[in-house]
Protein backbone atom coordinates (compact mmCIF):
# COMPACT_ATOMS: atom_id res chain seq x y z
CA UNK A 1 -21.65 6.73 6.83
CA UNK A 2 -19.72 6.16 9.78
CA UNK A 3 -17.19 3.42 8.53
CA UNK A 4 -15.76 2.01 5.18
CA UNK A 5 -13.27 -1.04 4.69
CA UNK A 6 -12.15 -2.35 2.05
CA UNK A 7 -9.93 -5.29 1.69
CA UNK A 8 -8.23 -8.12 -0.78
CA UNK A 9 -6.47 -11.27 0.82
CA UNK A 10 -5.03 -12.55 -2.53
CA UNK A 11 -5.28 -12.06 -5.67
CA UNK A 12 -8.32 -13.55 -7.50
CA UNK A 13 -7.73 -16.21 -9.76
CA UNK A 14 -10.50 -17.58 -11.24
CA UNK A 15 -14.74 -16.81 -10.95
CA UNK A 16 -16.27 -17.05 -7.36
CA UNK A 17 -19.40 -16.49 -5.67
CA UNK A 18 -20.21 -12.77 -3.86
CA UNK A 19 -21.99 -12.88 -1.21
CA UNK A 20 -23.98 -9.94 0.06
CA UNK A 21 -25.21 -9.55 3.80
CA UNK A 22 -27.43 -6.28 5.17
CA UNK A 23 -27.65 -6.33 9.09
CA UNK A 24 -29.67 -3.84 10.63
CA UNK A 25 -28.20 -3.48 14.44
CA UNK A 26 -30.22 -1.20 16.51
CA UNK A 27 -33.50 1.02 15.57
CA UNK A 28 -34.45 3.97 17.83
CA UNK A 29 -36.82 6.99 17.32
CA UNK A 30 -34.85 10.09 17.68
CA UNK A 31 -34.71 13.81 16.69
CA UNK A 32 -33.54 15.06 13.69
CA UNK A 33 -32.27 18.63 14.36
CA UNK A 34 -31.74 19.28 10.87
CA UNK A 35 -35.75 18.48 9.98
CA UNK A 36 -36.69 19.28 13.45
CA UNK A 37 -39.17 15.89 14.00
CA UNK A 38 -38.77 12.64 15.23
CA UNK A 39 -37.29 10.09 12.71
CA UNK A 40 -36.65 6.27 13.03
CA UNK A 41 -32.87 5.87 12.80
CA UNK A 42 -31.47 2.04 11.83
CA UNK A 43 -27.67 1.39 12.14
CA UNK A 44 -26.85 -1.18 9.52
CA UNK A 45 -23.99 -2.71 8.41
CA UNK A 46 -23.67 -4.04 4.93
CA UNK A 47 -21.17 -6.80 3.65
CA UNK A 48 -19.74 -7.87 0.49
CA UNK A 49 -18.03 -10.61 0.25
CA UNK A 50 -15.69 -12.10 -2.33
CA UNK A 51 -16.00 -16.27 -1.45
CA UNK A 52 -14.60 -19.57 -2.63
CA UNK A 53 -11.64 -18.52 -2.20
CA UNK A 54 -11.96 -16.13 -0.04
CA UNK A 55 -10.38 -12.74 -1.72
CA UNK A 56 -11.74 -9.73 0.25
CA UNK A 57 -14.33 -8.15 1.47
CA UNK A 58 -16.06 -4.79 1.35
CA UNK A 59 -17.63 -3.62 4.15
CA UNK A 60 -19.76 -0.39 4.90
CA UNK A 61 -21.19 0.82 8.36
CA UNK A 62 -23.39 3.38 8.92
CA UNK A 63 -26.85 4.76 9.94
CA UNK A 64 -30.10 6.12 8.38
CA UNK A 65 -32.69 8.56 9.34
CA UNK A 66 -36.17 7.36 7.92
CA UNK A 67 -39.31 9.33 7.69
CA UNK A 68 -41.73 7.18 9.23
CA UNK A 69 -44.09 7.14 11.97
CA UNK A 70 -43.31 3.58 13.20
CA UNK A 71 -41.51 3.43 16.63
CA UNK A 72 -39.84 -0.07 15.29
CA UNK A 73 -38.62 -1.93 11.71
CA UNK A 74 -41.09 -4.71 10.05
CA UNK A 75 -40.56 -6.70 7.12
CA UNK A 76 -41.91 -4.29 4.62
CA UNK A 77 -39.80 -1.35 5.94
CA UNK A 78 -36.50 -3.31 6.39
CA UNK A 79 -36.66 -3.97 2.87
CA UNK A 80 -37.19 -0.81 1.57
CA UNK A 81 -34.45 0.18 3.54
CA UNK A 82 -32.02 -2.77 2.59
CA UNK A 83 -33.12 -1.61 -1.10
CA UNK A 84 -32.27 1.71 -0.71
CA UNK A 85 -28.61 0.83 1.02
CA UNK A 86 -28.28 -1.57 -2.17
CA UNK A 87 -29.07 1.41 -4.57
CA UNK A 88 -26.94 3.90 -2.74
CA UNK A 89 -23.73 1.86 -2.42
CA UNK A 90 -23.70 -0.30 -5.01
CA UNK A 91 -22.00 2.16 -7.25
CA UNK A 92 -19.32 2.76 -4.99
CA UNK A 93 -18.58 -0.83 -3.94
CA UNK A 94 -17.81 -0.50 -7.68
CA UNK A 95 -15.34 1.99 -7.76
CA UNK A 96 -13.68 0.52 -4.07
CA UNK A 97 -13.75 -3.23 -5.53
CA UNK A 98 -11.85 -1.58 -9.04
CA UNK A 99 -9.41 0.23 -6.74
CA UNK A 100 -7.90 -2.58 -4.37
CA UNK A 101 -7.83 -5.30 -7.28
CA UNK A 102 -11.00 -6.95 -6.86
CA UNK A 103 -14.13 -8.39 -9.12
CA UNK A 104 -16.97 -5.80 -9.68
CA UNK A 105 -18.88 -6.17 -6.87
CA UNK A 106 -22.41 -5.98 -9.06
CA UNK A 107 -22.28 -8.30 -12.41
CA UNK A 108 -21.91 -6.46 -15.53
CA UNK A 109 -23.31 -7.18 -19.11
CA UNK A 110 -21.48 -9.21 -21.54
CA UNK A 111 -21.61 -7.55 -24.82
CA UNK A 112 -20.90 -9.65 -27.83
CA UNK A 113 -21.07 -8.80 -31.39
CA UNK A 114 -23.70 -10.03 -33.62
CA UNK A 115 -24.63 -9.63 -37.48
CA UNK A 116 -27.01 -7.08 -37.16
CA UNK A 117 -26.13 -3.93 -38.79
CA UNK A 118 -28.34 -0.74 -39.02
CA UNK A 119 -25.81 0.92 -41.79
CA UNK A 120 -23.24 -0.04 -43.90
CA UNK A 121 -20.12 -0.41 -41.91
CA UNK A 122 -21.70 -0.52 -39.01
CA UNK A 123 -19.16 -1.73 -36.18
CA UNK A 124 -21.83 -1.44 -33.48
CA UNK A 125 -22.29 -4.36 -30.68
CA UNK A 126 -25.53 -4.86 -29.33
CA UNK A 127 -26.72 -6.99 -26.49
């Protein structure tokens, strides 16, 4: 990870829309000293944005080192690789969004309580 920012405009006030936008900037075969082989490295940048109104933004930069044997990105590898960024970082745009005031950056279940009960006095809520 080379760069993190993180940052809220206003205070949200009602429900918009997050946008999310991976850009992968420059691919290049290089060598990994640490494995000692050639590895395709992609600089990406990934984007969330808070929109309509525009609140904030969260914004990682960064680079990974892929195992591959391809010189260049196609489709198929870009998104694995935009899948893997997702995976990785989605649980700490969480904890940045929570920290500067800002919606979860991921949508969370809604639980609500129903009638089922497995046991007498059962306060449980299921979803």
């Amino acid at each position: 990870m080379k760069r993190i920012e993180v940052v809220r405009h206003q205070e949200p006030s009602s429900k918009g829309a997050i946008n999310y936008d991976i850009n992968f900037r420059k691919s290049s075969k290089q060598k990994n000293k640490l494995l000692n082989r050639d590895v395709l490295r992609v600089e990406y940048a990934l984007s969330i944005n808070y929109l309509n109104p525009n609140i904030g933004y969260i914004r990682f930069e960064g680079w990974i080192d892929v195992l591959t044997d391809a010189d260049k990105l196609d489709e198929k590898l870009s998104e694995e690789i935009a899948n893997f960024i997702m995976r990785n970082l989605s649980p700490l745009s969480m904890t940045l969004s929570s920290s500067v005031g800002l919606p979860p950056s991921i949508p969370l279940p809604s639980l609500k309580r129903t009638s089922k009960q497995t046991r007498e006095g059962d306060n449980a809520y299921y979803v």
